[in-house]
Protein backbone atom coordinates (compact mmCIF):
# COMPACT_ATOMS: atom_id res chain seq x y z
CA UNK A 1 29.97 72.29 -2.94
CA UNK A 2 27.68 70.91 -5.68
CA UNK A 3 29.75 67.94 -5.96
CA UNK A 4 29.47 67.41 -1.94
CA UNK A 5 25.62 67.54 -2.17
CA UNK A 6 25.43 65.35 -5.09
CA UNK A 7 27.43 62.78 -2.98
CA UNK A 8 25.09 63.41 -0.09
CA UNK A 9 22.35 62.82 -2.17
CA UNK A 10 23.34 59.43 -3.97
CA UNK A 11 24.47 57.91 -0.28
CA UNK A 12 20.87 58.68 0.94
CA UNK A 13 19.45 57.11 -2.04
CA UNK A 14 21.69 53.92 -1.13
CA UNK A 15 21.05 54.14 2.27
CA UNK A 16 16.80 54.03 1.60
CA UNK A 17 17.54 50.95 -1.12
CA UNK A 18 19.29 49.12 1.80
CA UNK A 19 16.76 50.05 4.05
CA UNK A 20 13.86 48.84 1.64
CA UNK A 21 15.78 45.61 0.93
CA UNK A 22 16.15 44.71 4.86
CA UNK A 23 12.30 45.96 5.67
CA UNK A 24 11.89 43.49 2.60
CA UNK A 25 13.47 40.69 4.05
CA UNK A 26 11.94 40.89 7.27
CA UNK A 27 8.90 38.19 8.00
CA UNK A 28 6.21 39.90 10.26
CA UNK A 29 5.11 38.61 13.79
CA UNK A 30 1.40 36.63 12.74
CA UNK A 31 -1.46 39.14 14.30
CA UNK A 32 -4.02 36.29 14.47
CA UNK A 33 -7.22 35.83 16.31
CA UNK A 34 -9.65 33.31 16.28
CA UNK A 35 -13.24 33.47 18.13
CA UNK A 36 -15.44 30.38 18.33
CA UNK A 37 -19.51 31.57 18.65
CA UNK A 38 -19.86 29.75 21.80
CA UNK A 39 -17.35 28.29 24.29
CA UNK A 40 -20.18 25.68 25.12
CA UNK A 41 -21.88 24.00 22.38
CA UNK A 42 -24.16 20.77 22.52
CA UNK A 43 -22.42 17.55 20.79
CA UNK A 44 -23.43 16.90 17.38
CA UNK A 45 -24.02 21.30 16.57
CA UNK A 46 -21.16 22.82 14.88
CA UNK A 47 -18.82 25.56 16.34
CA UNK A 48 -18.09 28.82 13.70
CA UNK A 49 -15.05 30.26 14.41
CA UNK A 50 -14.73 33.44 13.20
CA UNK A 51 -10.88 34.22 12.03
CA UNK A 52 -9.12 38.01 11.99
CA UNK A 53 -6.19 38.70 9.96
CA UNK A 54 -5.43 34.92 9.24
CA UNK A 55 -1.42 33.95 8.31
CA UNK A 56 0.36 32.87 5.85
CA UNK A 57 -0.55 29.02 7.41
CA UNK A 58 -3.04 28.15 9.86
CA UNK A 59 -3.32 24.73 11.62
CA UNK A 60 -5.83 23.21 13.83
CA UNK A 61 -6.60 20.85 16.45
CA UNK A 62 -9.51 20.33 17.78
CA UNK A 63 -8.18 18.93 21.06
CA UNK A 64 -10.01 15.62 20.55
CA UNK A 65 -7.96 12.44 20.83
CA UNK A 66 -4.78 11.87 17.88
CA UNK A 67 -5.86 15.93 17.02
CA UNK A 68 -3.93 17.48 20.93
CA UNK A 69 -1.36 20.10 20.54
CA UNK A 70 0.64 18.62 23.23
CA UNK A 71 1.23 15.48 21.33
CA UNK A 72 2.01 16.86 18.44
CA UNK A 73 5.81 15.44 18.74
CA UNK A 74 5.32 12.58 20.19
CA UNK A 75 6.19 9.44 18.58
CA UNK A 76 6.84 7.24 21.57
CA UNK A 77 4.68 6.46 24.59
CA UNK A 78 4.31 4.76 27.50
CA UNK A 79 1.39 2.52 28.44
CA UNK A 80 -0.05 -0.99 29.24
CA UNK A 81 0.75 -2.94 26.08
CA UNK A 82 -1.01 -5.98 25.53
CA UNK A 83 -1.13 -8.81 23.41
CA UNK A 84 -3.62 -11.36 21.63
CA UNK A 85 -4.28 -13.86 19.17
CA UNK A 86 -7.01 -16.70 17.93
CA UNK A 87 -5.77 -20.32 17.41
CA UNK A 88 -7.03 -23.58 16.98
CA UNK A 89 -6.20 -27.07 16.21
CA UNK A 90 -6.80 -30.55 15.07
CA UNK A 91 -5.14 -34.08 13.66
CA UNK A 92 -2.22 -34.47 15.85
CA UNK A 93 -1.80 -37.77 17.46
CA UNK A 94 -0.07 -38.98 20.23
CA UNK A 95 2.88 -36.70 21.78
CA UNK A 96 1.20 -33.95 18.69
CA UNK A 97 -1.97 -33.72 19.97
CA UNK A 98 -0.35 -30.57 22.35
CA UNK A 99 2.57 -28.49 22.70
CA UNK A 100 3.49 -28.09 18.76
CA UNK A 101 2.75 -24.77 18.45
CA UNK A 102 4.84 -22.31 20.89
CA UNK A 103 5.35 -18.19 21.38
CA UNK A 104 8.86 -16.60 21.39
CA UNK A 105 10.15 -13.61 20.73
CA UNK A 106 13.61 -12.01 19.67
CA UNK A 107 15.26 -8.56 19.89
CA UNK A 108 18.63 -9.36 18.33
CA UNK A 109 16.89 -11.27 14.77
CA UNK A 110 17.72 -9.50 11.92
CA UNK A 111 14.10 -9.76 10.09
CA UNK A 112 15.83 -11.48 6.78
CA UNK A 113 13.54 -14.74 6.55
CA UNK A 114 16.71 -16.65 6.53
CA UNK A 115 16.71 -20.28 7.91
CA UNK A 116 20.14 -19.17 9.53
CA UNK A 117 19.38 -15.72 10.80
CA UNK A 118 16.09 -17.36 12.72
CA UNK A 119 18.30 -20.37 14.16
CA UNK A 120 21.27 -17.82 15.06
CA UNK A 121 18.73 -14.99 16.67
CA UNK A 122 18.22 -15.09 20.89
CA UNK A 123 14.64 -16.26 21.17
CA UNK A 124 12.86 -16.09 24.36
CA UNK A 125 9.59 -18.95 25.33
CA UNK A 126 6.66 -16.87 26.51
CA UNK A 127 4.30 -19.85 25.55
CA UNK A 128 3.35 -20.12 28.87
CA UNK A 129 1.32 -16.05 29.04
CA UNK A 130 -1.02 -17.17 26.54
CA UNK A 131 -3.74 -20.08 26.30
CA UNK A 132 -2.86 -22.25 23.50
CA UNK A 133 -5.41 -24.61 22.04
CA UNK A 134 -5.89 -28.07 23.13
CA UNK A 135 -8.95 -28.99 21.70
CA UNK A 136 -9.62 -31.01 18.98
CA UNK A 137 -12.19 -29.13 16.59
CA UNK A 138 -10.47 -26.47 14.81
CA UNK A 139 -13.08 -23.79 17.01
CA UNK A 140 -10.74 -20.33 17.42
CA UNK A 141 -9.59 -20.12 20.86
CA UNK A 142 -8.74 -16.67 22.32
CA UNK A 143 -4.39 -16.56 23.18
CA UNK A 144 -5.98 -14.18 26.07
CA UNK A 145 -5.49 -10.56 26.51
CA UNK A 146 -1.65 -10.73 27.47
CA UNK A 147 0.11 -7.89 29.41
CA UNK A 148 3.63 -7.39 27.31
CA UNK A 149 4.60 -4.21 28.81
CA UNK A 150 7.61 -5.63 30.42
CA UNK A 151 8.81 -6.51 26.45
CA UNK A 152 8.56 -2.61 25.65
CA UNK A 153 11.42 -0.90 25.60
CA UNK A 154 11.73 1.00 22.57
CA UNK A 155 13.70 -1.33 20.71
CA UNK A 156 12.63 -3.70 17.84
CA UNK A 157 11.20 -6.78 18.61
CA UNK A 158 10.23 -9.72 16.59
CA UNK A 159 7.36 -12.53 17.72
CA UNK A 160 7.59 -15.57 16.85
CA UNK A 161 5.06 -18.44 16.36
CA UNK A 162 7.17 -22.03 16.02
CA UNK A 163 5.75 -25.07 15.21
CA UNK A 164 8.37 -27.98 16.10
CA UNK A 165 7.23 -31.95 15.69
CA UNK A 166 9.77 -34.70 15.60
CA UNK A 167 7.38 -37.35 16.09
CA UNK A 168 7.35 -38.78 12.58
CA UNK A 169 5.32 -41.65 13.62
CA UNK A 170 1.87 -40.17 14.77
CA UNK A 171 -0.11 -37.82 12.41
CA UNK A 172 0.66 -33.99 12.90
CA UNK A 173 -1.41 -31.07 14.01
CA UNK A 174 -3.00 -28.69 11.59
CA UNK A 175 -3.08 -25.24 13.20
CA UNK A 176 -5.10 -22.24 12.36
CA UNK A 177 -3.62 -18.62 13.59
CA UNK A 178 -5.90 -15.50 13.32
CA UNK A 179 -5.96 -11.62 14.51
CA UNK A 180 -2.88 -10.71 16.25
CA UNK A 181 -3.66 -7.87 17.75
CA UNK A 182 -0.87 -5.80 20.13
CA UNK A 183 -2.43 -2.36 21.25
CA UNK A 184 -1.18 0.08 24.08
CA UNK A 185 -3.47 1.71 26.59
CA UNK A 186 -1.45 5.48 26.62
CA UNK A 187 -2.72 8.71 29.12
CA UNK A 188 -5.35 10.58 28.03
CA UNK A 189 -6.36 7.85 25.41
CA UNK A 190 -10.88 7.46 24.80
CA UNK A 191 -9.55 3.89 22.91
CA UNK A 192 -6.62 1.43 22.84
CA UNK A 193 -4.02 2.76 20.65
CA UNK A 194 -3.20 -0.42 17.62
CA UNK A 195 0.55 -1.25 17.63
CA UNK A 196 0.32 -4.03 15.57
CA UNK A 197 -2.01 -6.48 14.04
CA UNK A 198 -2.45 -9.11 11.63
CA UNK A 199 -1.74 -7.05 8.19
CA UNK A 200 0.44 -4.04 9.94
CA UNK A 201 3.29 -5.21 10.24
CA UNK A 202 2.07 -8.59 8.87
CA UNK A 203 3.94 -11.99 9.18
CA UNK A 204 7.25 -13.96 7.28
CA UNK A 205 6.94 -17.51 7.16
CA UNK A 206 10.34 -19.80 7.84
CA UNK A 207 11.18 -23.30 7.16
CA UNK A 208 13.71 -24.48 9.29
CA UNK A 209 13.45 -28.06 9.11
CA UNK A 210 11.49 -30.57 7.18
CA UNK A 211 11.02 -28.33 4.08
CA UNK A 212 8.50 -30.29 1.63
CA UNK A 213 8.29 -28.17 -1.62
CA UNK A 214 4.33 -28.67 -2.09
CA UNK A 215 3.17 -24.77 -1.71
CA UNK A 216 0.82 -25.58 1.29
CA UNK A 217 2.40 -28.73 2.89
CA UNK A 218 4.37 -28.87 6.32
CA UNK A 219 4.36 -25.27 6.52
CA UNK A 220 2.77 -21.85 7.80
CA UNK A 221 1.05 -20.39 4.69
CA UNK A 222 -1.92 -17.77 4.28
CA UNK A 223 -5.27 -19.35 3.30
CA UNK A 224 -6.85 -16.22 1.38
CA UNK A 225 -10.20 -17.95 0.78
CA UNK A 226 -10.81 -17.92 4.85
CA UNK A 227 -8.75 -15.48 5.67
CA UNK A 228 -6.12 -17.08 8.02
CA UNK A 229 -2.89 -18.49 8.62
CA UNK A 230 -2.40 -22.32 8.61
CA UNK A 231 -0.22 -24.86 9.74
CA UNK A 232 -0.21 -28.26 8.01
CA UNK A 233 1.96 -30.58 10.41
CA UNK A 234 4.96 -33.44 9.54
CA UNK A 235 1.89 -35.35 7.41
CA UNK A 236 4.78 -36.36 4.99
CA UNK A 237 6.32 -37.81 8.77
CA UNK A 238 8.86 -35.85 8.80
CA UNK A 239 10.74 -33.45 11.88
CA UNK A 240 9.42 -30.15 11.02
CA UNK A 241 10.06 -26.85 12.34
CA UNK A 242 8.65 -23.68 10.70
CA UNK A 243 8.39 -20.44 11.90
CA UNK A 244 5.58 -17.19 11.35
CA UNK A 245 7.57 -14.36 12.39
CA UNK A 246 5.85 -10.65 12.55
CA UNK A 247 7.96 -8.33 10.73
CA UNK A 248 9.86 -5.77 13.36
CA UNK A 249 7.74 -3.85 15.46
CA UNK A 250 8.47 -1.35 18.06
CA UNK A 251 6.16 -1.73 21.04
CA UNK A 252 6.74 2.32 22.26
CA UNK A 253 5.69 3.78 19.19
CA UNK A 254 2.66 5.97 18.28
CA UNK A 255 1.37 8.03 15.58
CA UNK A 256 2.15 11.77 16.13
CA UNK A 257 -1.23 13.67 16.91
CA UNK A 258 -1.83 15.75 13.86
CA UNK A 259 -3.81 19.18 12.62
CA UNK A 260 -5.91 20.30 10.34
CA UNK A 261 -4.49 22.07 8.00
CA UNK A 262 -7.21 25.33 7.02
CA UNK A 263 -4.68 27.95 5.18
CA UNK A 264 -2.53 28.09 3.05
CA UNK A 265 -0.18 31.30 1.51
CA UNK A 266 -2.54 31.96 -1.65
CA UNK A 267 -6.34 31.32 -0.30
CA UNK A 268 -8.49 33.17 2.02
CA UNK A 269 -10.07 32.29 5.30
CA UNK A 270 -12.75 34.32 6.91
CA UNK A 271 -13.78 31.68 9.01
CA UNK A 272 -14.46 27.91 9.54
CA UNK A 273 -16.80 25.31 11.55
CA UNK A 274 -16.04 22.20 13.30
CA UNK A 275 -18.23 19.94 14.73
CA UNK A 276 -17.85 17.44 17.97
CA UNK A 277 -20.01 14.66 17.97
CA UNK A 278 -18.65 13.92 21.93
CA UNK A 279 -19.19 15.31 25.23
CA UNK A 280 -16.32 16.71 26.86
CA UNK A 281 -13.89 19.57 27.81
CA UNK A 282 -10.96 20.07 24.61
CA UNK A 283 -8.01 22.35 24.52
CA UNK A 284 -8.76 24.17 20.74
CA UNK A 285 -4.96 25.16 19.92
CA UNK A 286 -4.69 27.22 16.48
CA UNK A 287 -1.06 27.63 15.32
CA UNK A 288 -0.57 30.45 12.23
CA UNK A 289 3.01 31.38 10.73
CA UNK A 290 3.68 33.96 8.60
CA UNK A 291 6.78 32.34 5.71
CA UNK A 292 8.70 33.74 3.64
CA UNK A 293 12.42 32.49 1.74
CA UNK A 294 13.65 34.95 4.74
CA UNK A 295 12.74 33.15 7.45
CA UNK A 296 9.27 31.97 9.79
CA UNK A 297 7.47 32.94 12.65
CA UNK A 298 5.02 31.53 14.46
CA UNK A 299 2.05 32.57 16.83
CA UNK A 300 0.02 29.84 19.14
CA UNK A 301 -3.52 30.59 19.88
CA UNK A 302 -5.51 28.68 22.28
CA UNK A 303 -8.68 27.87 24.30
CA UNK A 304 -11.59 25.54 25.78
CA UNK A 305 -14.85 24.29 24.49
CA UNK A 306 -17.19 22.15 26.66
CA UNK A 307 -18.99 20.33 24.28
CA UNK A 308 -22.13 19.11 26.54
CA UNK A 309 -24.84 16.32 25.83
């Protein structure tokens, strides 16, 4: 009999380590509240919110535009995307007074810079969407605010600015190319959203034709004292064609909207304050979780503050 109880008694201790180890293991539900002082606050006075039993991790967004819940995932989006660029020019004679500088673009190039790759790509003439210089005075011209939605497909693309001459008996254009700017009007947007522009994802010159080895003749290069990109035309008379190609961009694609992050496992929170600076009505989404090496789980708080004038 005492050999049954002490049985008995060692399977109950067992039985309470197991149970220990699997209350151990378990990751609690995150108990969370947040309370702002006001649900209508004047632009430009901060909101205290007031935080009970804060998570392991606590995010915010304040609902204002690139900081929305709801576009928290996205990386693609659909909108008007348009395109522009400054350009001017001067020197060319005769049949290069006009049409040396064109606008293509490519969606099977392979973005190598190679002579061979450009000349074995599919490129496509849109010269005739934008307003290409035709005066004589080196004054910027504006391309035009260009609607390229139709190009957007959520594929690369590649742009391509070609200068072709093979008039080697009149004096070639000089061209000067400045701000490409590509931006996408998307839903729910205050601002145009930048796609691309002159630095991001910035340009690759080719030589195709006519290469002259002096660093800054018969080719596209980058004039760093004035900041732009210049052409210097066939004045060795030669048949030139050179190429400034934007690296790839995808015309879709957006910046996921992102939180602030105001917790952490190890530090405290009590409360914080945020202040908007803009009238308006914003969804104020709080997101805690509660980690551990056993698993996660997550609780989603949130609510509306008109933020008046």
């Amino acid at each position: 009999m005492k050999n049954f109880n002490k049985i008995v008694a060692c399977l109950f201790v067992v039985a309470c380590l197991v149970q220990s180890c699997d209350n151990a293991e378990e990751v609690s539900s995150p108990n969370f509240t947040v309370t702002p002082n006001s649900l209508e606050v004047k632009a430009g006075d901060p909101v205290i919110f007031t935080v009970d039993n804060a998570p392991d991790f606590l995010r915010f967004y304040s609902g204002e535009f690139g900081h929305q819940y709801k576009y928290r995932d996205r990386t693609n989006a659909e909108g008007t995307v348009t395109m522009s660029f400054e350009n001017s020019q001067k020197w060319g004679l005769g049949s290069n007074a006009t049409g040396t500088l064109t606008v293509w673009y490519s969606k099977d190039y392979d973005g190598s810079g190679d002579p061979e790759s450009v000349k074995s790509a599919t490129w496509l003439d849109i010269t005739d969407r934008f307003d290409i210089s035709t005066r004589y005075d080196f004054t910027f011209q504006s391309s035009g605010i260009v609607d390229v939605t139709d190009l957007a497909d959520g594929n690369t693309i590649y742009f391509g600015f070609r200068y072709f001459s093979d008039n080697i008996i009149d004096r070639g254009a000089e061209w000067y190319f400045n701000d490409l700017s590509i931006q996408m009007d998307v839903e729910d947007a205050p601002a145009l959203l930048t796609v691309a522009d002159e630095t991001n994802p910035g340009f690759t010159p080719v030589d195709i034709q006519g290469v002259v080895e002096a660093w800054n003749a018969a080719k596209w290069y980058w004039d760093s004292g004035n900041g732009y990109w210049r052409m210097r035309g066939n004045s060795d008379r030669i048949v030139n064609e050179d190429w400034l190609i934007t690296n790839a961009i995808n015309l879709t694609a957006v910046a996921p909207d992102t939180a602030v992050n105001l917790k952490a496992y190890s530090t405290l929170l009590n409360d914080f304050e945020y202040t908007y600076t803009t009238p308006g009505v914003y969804t104020v989404t709080l997101v805690g979780n509660n980690t551990t090496i056993y698993g996660d789980k997550e609780k989603v708080e949130q609510f509306s503050i008109t933020v008046t004038e």
